[in-house]
Protein backbone atom coordinates (compact mmCIF):
# COMPACT_ATOMS: atom_id res chain seq x y z
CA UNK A 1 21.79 11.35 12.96
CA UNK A 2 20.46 12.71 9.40
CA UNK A 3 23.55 15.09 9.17
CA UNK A 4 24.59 14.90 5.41
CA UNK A 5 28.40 14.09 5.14
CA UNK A 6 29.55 14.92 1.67
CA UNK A 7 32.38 12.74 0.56
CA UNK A 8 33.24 13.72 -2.99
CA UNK A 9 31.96 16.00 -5.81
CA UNK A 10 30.43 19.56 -6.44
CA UNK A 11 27.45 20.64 -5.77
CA UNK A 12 26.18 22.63 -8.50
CA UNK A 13 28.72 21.00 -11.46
CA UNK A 14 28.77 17.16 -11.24
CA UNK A 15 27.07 15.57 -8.41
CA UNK A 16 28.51 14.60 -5.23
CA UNK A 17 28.16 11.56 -2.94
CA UNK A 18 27.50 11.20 0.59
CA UNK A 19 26.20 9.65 3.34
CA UNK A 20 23.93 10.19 6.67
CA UNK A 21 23.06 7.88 9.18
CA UNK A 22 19.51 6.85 10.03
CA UNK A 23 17.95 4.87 13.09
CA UNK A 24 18.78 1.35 10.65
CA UNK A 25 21.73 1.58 9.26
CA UNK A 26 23.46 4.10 7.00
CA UNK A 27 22.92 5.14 3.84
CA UNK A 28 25.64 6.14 1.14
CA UNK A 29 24.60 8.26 -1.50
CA UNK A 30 23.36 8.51 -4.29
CA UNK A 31 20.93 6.18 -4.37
CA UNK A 32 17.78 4.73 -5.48
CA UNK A 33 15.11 3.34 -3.25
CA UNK A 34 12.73 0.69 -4.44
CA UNK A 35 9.05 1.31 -3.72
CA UNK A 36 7.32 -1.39 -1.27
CA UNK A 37 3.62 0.29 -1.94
CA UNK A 38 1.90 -1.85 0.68
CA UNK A 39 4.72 -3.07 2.72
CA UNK A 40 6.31 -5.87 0.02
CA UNK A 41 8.47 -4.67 -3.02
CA UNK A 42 6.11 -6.35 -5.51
CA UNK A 43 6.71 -9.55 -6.88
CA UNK A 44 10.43 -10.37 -5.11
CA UNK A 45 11.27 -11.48 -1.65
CA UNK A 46 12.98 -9.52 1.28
CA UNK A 47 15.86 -12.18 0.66
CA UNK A 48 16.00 -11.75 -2.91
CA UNK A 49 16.05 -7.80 -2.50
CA UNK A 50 18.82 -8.05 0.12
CA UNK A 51 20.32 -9.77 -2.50
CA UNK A 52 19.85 -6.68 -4.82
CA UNK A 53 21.14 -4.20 -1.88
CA UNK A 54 18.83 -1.26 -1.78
CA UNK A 55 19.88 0.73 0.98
CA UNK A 56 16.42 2.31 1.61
CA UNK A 57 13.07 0.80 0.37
CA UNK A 58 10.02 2.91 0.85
CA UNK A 59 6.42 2.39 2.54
CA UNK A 60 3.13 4.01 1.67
CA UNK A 61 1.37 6.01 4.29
CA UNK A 62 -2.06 5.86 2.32
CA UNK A 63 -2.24 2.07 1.28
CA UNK A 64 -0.93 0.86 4.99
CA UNK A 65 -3.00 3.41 6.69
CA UNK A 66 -5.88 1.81 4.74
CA UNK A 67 -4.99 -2.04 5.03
CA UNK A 68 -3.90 -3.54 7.26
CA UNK A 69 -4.33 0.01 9.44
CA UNK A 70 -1.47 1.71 10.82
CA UNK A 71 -2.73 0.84 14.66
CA UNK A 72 -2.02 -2.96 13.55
CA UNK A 73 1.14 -3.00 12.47
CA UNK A 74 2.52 -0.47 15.87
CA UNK A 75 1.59 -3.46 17.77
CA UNK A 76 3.26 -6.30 15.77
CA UNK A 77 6.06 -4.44 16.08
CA UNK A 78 6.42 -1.65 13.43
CA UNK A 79 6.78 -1.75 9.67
CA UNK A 80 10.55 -3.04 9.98
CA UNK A 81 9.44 -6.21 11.51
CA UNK A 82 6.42 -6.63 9.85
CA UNK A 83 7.92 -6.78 6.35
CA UNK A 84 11.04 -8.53 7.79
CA UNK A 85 13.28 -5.65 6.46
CA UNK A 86 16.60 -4.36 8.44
CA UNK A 87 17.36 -1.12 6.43
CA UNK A 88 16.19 2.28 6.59
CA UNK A 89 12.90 2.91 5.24
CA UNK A 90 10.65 5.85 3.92
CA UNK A 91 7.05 6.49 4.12
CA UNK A 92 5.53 8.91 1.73
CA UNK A 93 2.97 11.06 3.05
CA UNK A 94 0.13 9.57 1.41
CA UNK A 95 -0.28 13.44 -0.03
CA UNK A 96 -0.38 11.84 -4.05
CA UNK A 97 -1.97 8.73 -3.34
CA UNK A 98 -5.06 11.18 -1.87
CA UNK A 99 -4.48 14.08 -4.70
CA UNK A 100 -4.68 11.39 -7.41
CA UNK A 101 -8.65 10.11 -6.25
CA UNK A 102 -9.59 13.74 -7.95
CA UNK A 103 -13.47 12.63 -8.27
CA UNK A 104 -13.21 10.73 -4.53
CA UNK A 105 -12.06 13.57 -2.14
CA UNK A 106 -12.78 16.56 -1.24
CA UNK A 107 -10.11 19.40 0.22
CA UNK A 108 -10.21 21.65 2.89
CA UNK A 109 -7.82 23.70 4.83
CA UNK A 110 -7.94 20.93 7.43
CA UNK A 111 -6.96 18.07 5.72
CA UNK A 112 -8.66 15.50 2.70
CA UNK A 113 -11.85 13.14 3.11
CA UNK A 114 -11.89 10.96 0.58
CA UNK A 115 -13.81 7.42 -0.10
CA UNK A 116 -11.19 4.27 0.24
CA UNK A 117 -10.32 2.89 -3.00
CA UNK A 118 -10.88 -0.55 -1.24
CA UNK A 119 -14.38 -0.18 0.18
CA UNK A 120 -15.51 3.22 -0.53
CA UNK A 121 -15.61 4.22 2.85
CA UNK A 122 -14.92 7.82 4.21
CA UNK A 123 -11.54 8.42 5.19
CA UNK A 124 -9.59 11.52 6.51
CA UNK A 125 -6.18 12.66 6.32
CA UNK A 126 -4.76 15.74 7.73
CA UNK A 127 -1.23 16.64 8.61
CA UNK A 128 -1.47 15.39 11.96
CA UNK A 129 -3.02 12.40 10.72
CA UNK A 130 -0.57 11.36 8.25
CA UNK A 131 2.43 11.96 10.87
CA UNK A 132 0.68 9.55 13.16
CA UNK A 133 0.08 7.05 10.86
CA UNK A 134 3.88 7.05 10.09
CA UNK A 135 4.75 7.74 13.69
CA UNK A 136 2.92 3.85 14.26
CA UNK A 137 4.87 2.80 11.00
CA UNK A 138 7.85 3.26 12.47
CA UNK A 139 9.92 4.63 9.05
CA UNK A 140 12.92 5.99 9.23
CA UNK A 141 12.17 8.99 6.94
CA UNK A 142 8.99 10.46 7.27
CA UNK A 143 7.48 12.58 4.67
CA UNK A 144 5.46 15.72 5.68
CA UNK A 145 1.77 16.07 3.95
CA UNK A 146 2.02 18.18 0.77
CA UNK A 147 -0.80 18.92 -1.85
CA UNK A 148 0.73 17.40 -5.11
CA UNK A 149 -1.25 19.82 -8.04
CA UNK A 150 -0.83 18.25 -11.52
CA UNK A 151 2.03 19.27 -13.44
CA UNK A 152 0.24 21.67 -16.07
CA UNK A 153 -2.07 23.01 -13.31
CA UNK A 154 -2.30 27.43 -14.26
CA UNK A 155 0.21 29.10 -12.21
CA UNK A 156 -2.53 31.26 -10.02
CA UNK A 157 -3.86 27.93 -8.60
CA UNK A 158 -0.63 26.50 -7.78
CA UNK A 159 0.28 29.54 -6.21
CA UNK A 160 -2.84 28.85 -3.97
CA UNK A 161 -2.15 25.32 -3.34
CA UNK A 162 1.69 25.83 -2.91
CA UNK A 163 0.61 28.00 0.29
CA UNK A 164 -0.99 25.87 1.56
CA UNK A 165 1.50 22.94 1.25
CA UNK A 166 3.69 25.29 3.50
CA UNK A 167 1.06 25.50 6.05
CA UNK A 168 1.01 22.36 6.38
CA UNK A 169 4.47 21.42 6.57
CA UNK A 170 4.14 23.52 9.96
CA UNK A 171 1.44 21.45 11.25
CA UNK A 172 3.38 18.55 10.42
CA UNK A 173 6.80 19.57 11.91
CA UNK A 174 4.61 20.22 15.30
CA UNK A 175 3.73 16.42 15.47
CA UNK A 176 6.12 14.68 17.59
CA UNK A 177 7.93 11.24 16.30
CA UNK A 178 10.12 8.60 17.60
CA UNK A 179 13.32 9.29 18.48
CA UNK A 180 14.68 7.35 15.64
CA UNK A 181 12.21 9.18 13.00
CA UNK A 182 13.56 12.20 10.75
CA UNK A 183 11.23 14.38 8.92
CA UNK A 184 11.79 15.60 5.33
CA UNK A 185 10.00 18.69 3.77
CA UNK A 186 8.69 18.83 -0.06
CA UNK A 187 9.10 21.49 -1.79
CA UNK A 188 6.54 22.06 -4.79
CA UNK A 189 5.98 25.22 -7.75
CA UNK A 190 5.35 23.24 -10.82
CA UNK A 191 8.28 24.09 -13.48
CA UNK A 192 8.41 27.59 -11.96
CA UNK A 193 11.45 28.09 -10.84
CA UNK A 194 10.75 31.53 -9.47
CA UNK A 195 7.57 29.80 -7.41
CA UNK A 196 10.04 26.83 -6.54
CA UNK A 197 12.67 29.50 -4.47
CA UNK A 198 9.96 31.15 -2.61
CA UNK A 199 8.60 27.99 -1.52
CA UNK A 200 12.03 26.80 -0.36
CA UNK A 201 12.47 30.04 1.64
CA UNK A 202 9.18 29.71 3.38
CA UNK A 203 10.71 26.13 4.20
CA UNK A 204 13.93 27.35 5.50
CA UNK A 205 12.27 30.30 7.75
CA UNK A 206 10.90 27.07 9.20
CA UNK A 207 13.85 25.09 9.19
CA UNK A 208 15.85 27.90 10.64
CA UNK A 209 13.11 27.27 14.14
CA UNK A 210 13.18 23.50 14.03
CA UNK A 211 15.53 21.58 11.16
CA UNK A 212 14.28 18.84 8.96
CA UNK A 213 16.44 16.06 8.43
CA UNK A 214 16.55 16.46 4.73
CA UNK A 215 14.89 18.45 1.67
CA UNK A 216 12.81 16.47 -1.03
CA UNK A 217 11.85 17.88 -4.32
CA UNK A 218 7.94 16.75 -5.50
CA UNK A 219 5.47 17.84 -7.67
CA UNK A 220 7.88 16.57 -11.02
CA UNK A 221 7.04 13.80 -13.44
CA UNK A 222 3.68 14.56 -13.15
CA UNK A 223 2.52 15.48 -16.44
CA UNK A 224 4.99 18.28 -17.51
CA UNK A 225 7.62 17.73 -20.12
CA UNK A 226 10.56 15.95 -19.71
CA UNK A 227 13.17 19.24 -21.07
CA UNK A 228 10.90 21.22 -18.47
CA UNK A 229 11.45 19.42 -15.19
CA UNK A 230 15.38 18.97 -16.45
CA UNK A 231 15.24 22.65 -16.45
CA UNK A 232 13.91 23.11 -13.14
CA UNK A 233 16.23 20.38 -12.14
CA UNK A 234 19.36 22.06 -13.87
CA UNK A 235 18.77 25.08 -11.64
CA UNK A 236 16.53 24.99 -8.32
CA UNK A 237 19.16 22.10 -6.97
CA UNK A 238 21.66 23.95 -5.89
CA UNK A 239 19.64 26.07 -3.97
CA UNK A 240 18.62 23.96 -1.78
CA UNK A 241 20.60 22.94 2.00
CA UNK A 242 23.91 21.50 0.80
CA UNK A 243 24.43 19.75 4.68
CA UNK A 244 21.10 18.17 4.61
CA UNK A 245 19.69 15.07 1.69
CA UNK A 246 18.42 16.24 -1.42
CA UNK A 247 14.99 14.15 -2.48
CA UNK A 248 13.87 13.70 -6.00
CA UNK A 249 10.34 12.44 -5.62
CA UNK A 250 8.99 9.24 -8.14
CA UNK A 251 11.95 10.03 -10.24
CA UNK A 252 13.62 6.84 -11.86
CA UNK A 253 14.15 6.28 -15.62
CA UNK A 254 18.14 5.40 -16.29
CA UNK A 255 18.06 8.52 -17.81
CA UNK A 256 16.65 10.86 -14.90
CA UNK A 257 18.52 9.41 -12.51
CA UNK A 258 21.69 10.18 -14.04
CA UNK A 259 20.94 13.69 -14.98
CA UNK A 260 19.45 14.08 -11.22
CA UNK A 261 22.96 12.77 -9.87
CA UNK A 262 24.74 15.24 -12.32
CA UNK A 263 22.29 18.31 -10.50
CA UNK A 264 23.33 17.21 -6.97
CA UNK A 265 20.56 15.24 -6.21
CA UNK A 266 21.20 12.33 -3.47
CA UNK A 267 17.76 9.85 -3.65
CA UNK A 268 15.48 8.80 -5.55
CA UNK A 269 12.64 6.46 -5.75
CA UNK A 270 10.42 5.22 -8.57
CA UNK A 271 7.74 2.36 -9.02
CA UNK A 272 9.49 1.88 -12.91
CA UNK A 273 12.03 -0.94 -12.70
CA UNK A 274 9.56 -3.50 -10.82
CA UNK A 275 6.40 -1.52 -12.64
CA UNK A 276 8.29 -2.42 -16.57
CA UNK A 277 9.60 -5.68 -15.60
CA UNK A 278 6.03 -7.43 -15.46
CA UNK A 279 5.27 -6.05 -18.61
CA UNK A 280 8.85 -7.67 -20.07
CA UNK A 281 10.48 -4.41 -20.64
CA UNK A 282 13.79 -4.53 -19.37
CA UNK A 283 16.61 -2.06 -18.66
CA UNK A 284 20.42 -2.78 -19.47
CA UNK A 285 23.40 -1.29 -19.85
CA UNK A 286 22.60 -1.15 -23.90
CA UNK A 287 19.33 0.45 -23.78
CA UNK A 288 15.58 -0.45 -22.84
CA UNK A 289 15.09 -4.45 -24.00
CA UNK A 290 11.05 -5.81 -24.68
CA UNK A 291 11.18 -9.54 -24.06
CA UNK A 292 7.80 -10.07 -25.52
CA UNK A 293 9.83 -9.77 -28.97
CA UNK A 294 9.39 -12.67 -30.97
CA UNK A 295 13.49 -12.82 -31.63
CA UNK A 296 13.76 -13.34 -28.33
CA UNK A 297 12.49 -17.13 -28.62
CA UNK A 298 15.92 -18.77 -29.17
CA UNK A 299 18.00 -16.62 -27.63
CA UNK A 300 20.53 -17.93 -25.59
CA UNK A 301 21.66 -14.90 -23.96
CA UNK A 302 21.09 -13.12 -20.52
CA UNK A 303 19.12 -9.97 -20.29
CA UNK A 304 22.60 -7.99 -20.10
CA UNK A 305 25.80 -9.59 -20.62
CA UNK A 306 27.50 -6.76 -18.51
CA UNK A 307 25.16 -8.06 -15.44
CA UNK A 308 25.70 -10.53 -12.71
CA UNK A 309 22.45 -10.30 -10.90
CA UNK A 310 20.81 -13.89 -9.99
CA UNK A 311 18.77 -13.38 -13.29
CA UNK A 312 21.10 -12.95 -15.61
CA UNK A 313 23.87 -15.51 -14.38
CA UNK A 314 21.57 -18.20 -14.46
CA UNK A 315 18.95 -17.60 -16.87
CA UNK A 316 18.61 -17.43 -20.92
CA UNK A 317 16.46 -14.73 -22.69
CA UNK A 318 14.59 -17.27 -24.28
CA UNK A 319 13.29 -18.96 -21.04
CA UNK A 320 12.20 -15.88 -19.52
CA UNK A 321 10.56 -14.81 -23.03
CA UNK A 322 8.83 -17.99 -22.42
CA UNK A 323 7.82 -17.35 -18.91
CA UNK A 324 6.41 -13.98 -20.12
CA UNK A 325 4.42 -15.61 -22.60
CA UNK A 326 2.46 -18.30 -20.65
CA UNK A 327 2.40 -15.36 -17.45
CA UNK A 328 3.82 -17.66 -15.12
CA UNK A 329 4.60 -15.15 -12.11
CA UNK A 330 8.02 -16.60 -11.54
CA UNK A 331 8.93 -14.45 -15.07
CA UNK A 332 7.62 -11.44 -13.30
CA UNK A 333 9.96 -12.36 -10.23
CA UNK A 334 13.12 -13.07 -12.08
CA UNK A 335 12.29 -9.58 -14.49
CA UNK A 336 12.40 -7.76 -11.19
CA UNK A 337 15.70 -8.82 -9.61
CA UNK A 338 16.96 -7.97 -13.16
CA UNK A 339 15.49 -4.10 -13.35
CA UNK A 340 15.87 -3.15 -9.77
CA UNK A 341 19.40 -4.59 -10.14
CA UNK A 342 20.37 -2.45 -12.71
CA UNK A 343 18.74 0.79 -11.41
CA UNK A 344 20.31 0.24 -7.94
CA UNK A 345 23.76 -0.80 -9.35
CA UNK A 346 23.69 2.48 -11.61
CA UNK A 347 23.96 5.04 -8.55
CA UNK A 348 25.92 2.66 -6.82
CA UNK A 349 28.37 2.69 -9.93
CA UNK A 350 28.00 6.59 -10.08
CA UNK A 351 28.88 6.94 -6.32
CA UNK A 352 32.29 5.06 -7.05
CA UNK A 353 32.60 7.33 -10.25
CA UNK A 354 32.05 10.61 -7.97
CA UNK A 355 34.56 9.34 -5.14
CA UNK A 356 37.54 8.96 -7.60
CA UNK A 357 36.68 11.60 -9.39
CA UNK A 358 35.98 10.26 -12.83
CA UNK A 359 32.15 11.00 -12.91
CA UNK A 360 31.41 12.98 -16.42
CA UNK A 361 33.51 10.18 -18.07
CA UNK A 362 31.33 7.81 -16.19
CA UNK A 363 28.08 9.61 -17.58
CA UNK A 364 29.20 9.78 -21.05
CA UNK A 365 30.19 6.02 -21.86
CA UNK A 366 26.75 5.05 -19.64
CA UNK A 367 25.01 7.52 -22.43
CA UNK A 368 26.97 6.03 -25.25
CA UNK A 369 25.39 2.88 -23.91
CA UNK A 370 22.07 3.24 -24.12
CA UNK A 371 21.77 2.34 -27.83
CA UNK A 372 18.81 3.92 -29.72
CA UNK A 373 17.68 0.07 -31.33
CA UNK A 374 17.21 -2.58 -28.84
CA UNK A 375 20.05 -4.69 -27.81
């Protein structure tokens, strides 16, 4: 279980896809994973995003820890069966959820106390803590507690906090889990790509005692420039374990997904599609689309003619322009199926280009695609 099979591709030139098994199901690589916050991908059903065909959708160890508590949902039978999903699913560590409160916690080598965002109470979270919490979850892929330092933070402090992210991971890997539980380890440095390969070795010295299930890749999209985590990207992923998944944290624009897939990397996850599509901005295979456009009144025309989710089979641009515009929620709904469509069907479409072999032809025309005026 969690041993990466790699089916097609190079590492280091053009991506490769795989596959590993989990305690629910296998998953076939690349792919993206569609974030379910507090247990529910928001605004869509579990039918409607079996529909879609995510292979992994992902928890949040903070927000479920909080409400409805961790303890609850172990005895209703685990996160799977709460939220009526099948599939694999990953729990984050609740490490950025916690990082992000900046004026609400307070850091210490043991762990973060923080006031809830929901009551203001004090809360804790160590290492141990957050294991636990996703030990009761009952995820597939469990994350271990990281600091997550904002992406311009001065190198001498992120030195600092990158330490301590390692000791940590070794408190975490000494928590036990289910059987069916893997752990993955995050790797941070900023856009230091120096920092980024001593933080992986101090990793692997651990990895070399007890091996994680898979490698994940954080601390990116966080503030830094776009051309400086692509040349992180561009360089630290080949170093990391080619038999093991590669993780791209909160990574999921068209266009970073693509250029992750081209650097090797095997998932990714990203609150974008669903976050966009209530706000009417909607991806296609011609470029980024804003349904709150005024020219989209009359138009009697799917969201993307190239797509054959539910959405766009049976619904006009103009309705759902309409839909948008008196904020009925059922707009919201059908935006959704649309987005995380597309962004799952991409890396499913760039698996099939990997396997036979025709992948940088496959990136190009998807490129040439994305049209710089709106479709």
């Amino acid at each position: 279980m969690f041993t990466f099979c790699k089916e097609a591709g190079q590492d280091s030139t053009c991506g490769r896809a795989g596959r590993f098994l989990t305690g629910h199901g296998e998953v076939l690589t690349p792919a993206f994973m569609p974030v379910g916050t507090q247990g529910t991908v928001k605004g869509i059903t579990p039918v409607q995003l079996r529909d879609i065909g995510p292979q992994v959708i992902l928890g949040n160890t903070y927000h479920l820890g909080l409400r409805p508590g961790d303890g609850l949902i172990a005895r209703l039978g685990g996160l799977h069966r709460f939220m009526d999903w099948e599939g694999p699913i990953l729990t984050d560590s609740g490490g950025f959820q916690v990082f992000s409160l900046a004026d609400l916690r307070k850091m210490t080598e043991e762990g973060v106390t923080f006031q809830s965002h929901i009551d203001g109470s004090p809360q804790f979270l160590s290492p141990e803590r957050s294991m636990e919490i996703q030990r009761n979850l009952g995820s597939d892929i469990c994350m271990a507690l990281d600091e997550c330092p904002p992406g311009q933070l001065e190198r001498s402090k992120l030195e600092v906090s990158m330490a301590r992210t390692t000791r940590w991971l070794a408190r975490s890997r000494a928590v036990p889990l289910k059987e069916h539980q893997g752990l993955f380890a995050i790797n941070q440095g900023g856009t230091h790509l120096d920092l980024r390969r001593r933080h992986l070795q101090e990793a692997l010295e651990l990895d070399a005692k007890t091996p994680f299930q898979g490698f994940s890749v954080g601390g990116l999209s966080v503030g830094e420039p776009k051309e400086a985590m692509n040349a992180v990207l561009a360089e630290f992923v080949r170093d990391l374990p080619t038999d093991r998944p590669r993780y791209l944290m909160g990574v999921g624009t068209p266009e970073d997904l693509l250029f992750g897939i081209e650097q090797g990397v095997d998932l990714f996850d990203c609150v974008l599609p669903s976050r966009e599509a209530r706000h009417g901005r909607i991806l296609t295979s011609r470029g980024r689309l804003n349904l709150k456009n005024a020219r989209h009144r009359e138009a009697d025309l799917p969201l993307d003619p190239a797509c054959s989710c539910y959405t766009c089979r049976t619904f006009s641009r103009a309705y759902l322009h309409h839909l948008l515009r008196c904020g009925e929620l059922l707009g919201f709904t059908l935006n959704t199926i649309h987005n995380l469509s597309y962004t799952v069907g991409l890396t499913r479409a760039a698996r099939q280009a990997l396997l036979e072999n025709r992948f940088p032809a496959f990136a190009q025309s998807t490129r040439a695609g994305w049209l710089t005026e709106e479709p």
